[in-house]
Protein backbone atom coordinates (compact mmCIF):
# COMPACT_ATOMS: atom_id res chain seq x y z
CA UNK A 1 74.09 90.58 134.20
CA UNK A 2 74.97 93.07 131.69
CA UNK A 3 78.96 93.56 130.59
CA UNK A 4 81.04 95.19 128.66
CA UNK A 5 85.25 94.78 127.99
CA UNK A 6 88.33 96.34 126.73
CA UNK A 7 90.09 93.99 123.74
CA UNK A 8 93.24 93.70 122.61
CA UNK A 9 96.17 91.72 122.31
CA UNK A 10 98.38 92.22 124.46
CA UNK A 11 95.70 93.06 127.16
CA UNK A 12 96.84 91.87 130.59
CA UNK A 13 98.31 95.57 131.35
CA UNK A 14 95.18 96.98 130.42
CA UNK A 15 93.73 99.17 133.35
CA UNK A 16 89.86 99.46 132.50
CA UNK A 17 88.30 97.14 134.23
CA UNK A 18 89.64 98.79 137.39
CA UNK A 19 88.48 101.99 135.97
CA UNK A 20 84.94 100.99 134.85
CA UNK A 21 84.43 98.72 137.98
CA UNK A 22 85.45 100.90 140.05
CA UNK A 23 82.63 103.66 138.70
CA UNK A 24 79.93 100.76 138.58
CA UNK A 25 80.52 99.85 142.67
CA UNK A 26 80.46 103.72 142.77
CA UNK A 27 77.15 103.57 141.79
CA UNK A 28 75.92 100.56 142.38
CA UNK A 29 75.19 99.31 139.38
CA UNK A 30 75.06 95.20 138.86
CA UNK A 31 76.88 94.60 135.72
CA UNK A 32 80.69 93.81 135.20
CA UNK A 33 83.63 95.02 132.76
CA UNK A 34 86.14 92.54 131.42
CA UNK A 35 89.64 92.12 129.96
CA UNK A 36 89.76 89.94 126.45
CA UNK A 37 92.28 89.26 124.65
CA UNK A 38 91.70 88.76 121.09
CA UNK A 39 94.09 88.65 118.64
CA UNK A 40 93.83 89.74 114.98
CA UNK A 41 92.33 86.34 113.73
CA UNK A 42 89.64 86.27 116.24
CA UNK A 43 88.62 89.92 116.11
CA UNK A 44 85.41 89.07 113.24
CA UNK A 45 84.39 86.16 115.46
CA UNK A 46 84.52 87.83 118.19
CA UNK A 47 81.97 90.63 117.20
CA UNK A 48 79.94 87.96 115.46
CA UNK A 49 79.24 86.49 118.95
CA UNK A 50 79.06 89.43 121.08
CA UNK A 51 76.31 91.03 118.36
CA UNK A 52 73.99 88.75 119.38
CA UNK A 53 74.51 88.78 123.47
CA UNK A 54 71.82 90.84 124.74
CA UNK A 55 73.61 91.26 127.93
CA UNK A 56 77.03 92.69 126.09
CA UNK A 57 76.63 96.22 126.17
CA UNK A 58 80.01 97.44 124.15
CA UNK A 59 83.90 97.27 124.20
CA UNK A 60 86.73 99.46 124.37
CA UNK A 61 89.50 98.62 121.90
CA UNK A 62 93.19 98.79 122.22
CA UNK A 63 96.23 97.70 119.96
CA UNK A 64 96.18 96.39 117.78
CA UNK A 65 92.54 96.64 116.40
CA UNK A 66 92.00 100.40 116.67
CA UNK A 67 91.79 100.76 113.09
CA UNK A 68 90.59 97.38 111.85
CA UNK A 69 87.88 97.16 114.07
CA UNK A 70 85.98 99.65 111.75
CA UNK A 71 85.39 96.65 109.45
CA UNK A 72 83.04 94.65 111.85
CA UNK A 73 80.54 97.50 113.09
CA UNK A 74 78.64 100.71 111.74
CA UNK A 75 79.90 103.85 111.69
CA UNK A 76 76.74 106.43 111.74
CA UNK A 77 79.19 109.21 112.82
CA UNK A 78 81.54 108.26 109.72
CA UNK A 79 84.85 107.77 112.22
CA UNK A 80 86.65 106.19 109.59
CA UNK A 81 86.26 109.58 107.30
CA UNK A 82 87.29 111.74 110.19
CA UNK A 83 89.39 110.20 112.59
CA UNK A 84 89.93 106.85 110.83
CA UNK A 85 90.57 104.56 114.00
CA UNK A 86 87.93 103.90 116.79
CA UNK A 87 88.42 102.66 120.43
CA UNK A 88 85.05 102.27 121.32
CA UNK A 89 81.80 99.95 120.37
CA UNK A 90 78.62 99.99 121.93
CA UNK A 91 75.00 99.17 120.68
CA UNK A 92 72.63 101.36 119.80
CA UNK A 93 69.34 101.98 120.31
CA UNK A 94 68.29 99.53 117.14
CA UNK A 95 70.83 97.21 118.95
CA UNK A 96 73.31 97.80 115.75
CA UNK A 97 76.85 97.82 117.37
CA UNK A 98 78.40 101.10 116.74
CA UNK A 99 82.11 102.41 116.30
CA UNK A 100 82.90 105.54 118.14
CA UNK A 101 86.19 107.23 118.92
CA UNK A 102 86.76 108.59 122.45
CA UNK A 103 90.31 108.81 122.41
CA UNK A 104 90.23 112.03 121.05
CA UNK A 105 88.17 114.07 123.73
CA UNK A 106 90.25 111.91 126.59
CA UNK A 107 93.09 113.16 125.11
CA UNK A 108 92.41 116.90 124.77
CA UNK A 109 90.75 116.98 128.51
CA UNK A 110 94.49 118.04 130.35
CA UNK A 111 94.90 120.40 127.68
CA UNK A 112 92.18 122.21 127.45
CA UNK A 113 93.65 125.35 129.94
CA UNK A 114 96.66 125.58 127.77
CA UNK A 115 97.40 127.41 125.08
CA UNK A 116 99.29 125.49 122.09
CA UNK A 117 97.43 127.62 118.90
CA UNK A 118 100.42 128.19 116.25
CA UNK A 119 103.14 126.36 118.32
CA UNK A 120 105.07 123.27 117.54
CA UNK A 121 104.58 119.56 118.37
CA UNK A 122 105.84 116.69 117.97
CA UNK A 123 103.82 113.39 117.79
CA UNK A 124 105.67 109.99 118.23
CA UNK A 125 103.47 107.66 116.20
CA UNK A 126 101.16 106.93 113.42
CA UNK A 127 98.99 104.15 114.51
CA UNK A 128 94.75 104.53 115.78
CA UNK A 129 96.16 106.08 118.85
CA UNK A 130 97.88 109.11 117.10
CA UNK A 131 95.25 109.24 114.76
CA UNK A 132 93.08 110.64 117.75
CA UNK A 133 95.72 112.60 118.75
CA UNK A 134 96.06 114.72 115.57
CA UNK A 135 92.56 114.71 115.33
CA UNK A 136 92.12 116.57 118.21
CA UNK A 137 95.64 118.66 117.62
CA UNK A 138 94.04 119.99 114.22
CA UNK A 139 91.03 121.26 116.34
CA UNK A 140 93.59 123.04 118.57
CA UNK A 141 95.03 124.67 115.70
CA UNK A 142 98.44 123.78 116.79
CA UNK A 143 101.39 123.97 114.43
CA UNK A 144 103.41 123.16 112.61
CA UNK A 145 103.68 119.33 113.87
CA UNK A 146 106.55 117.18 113.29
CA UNK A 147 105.53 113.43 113.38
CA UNK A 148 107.87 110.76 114.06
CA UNK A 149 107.08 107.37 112.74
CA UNK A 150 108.54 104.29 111.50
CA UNK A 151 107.08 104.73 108.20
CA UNK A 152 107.53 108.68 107.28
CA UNK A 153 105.20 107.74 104.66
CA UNK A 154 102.21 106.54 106.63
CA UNK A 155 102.81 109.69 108.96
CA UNK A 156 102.76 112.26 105.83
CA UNK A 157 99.81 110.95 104.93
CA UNK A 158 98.07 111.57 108.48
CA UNK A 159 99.49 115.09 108.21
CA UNK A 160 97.46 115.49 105.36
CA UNK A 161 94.49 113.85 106.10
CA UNK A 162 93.79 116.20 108.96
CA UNK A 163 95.17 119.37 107.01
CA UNK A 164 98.15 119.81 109.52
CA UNK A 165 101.07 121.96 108.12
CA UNK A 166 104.46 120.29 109.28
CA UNK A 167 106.82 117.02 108.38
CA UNK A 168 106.61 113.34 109.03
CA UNK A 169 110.33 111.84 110.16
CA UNK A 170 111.68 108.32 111.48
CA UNK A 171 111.57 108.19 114.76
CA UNK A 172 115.48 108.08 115.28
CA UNK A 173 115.45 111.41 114.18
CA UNK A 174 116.78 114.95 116.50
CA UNK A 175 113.75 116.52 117.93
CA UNK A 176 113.64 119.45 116.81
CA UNK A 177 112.19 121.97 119.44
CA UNK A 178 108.62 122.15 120.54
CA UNK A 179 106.23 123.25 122.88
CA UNK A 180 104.31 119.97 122.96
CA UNK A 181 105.85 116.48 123.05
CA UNK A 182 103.12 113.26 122.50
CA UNK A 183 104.06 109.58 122.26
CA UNK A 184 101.12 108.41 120.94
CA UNK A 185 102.91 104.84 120.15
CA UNK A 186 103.68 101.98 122.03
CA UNK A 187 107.04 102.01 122.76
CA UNK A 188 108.09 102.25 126.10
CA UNK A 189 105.04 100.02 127.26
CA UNK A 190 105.97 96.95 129.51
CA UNK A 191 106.94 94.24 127.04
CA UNK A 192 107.51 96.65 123.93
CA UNK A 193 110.68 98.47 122.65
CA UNK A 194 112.07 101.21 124.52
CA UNK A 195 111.44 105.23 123.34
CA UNK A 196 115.02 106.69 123.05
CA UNK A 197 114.71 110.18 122.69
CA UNK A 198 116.97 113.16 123.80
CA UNK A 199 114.94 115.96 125.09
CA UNK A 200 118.04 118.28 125.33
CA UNK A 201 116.55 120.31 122.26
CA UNK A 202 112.78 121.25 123.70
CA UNK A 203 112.71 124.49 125.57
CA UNK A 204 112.66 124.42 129.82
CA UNK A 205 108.62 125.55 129.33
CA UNK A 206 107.63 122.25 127.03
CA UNK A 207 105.04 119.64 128.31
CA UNK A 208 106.03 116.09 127.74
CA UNK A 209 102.31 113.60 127.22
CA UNK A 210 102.92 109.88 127.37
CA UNK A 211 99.52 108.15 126.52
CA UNK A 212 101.70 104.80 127.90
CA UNK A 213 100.19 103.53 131.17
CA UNK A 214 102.13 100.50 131.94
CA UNK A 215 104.59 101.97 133.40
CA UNK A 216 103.05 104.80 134.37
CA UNK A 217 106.28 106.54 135.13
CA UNK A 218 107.60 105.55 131.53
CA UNK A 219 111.21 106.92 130.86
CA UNK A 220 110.13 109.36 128.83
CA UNK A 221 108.14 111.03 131.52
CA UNK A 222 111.36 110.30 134.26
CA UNK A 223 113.89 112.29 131.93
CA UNK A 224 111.02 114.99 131.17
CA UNK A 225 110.41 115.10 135.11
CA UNK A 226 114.61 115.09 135.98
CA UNK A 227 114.31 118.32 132.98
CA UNK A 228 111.56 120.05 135.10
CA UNK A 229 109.32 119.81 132.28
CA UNK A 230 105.91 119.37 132.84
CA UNK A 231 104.47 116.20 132.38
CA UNK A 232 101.46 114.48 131.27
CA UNK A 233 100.85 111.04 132.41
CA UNK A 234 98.65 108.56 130.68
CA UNK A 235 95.83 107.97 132.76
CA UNK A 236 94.73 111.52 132.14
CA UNK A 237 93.94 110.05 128.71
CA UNK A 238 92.83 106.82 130.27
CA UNK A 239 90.41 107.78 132.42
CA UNK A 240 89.46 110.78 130.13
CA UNK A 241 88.24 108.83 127.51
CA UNK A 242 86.68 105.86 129.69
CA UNK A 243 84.38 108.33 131.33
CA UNK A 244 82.71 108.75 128.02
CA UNK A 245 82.54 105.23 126.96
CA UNK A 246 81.31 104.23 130.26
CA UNK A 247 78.31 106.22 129.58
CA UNK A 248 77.62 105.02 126.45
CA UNK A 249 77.50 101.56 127.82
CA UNK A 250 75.71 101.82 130.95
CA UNK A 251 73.19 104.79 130.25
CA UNK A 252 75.11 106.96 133.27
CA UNK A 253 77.99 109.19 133.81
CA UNK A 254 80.43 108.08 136.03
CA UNK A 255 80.89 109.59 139.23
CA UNK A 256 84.03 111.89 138.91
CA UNK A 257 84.01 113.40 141.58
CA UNK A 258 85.49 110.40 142.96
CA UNK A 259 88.69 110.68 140.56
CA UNK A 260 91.37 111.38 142.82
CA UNK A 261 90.20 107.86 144.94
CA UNK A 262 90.52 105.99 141.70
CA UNK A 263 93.88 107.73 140.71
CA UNK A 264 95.16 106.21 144.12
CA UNK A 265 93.42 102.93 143.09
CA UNK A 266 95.37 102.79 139.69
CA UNK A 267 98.69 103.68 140.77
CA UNK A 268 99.12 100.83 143.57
């Protein structure tokens, strides 16, 4: 039976293997998607064994191997130039296990009706995950972005990298206002430090996008909901940017027409 997984460590909150099931009974396709947790140590072993399983058809990365995963497969669409983190693998057709990023487009999907071109974000974060995130914000031609981060310096350098005008901060610091508010970091996930943030300064028409999952209803998203701000949850992301890999592993799109049943599915 063919396979594929989602890796990371931590990885028991991970949600795609009920997404990517879910499509494959959908369709009625006989193969499987897995949860593995591999930890930093293991991550060159583990590719070494999956490059050789015929029947492993790709992963989905999370933390913390967005970035160093790059190291352990090709990059023919030179991810690591442009985005510089990836979140998928799959093999291609020489059976050469490719890196691709699909983070970006799962990302951008809720956001694509609304109009952001010369306003101001903020981005919490500076890891793979915001690296997709900016990525697709430059494309948007948003601006200028403030980036919060634990290391100003790593953020500056991601404001640069993707030509975004704006100022990289520590996260502790005032928000200043914008019409866009991402946490593209961990905190606030089940089992990681809390996001303390006072959303007092961003104006009553500001959308609030938590790419957290677990909780879905992080408390970033309750104070932006008790604010009557909109809000973006993070399975739009989720399930935005499975769709994509799910093709590239199985050789079909998934059926999403069928997204409001799996929305149901994921929020039990």
């Amino acid at each position: 039976m063919t396979y594929a997984e989602v890796i990371g460590d931590p990885i028991a909150h991970s949600k795609s293997p009920f997404i990517h099931c879910f499509w494959l009974s959908a369709l009625g396709i006989d193969a499987d998607y897995r949860a593995v947790a591999v930890s930093t140590l293991e991550l060159a072993g583990y590719f070494d064994m999956r490059r050789d399983d015929s029947a492993w058809r790709g992963c989905n990365i999370t933390l913390p191997h967005k970035i160093a995963a790059l190291d352990h497969v090709s990059d023919p669409g030179e991810v690591r130039s442009s985005i510089g983190a990836i979140n998928t693998v799959f093999r291609g057709e020489n059976g050469a296990l490719q890196g691709t990023n699909t983070d970006a487009a799962g990302f951008y999907a809720p956001l694509a009706d609304t109009d952001l071109a010369g306003k101001p974000v903020v981005v919490i974060g500076s890891g793979g995950a915001a690296c997709a995130v900016l990525f697709a914000l430059a494309r948007m031609e948003v601006g200028p972005i403030t980036v919060l981060a634990r290391s100003p310096l790593k953020a500056a350098a991601l404001l640069s990298r993707f030509g975004l005008k704006g100022e990289a901060k520590p996260i502790a610091t005032t928000l200043p206002p914008a019409s866009l508010l991402v946490n593209a970091s961990a905190l606030g996930m089940a089992g990681q430090a809390p996001l303390e943030l006072d959303l007092a300064p961003l104006p009553d028409d500001a959308i609030v996008y938590d790419i957290v999952y677990a909780p879905l209803e992080t408390p970033l998203l309750e104070q932006a909901a008790a604010r009557g701000l909109a809000i973006i949850d993070g399975l739009e992301m989720l399930v935005g940017q499975a769709a994509i890999a799910f093709e590239l592993f199985f050789g079909v799109a998934p059926p999403r027409d069928r997204d409001a049943a799996l929305r149901d599915l994921l929020v039990q």
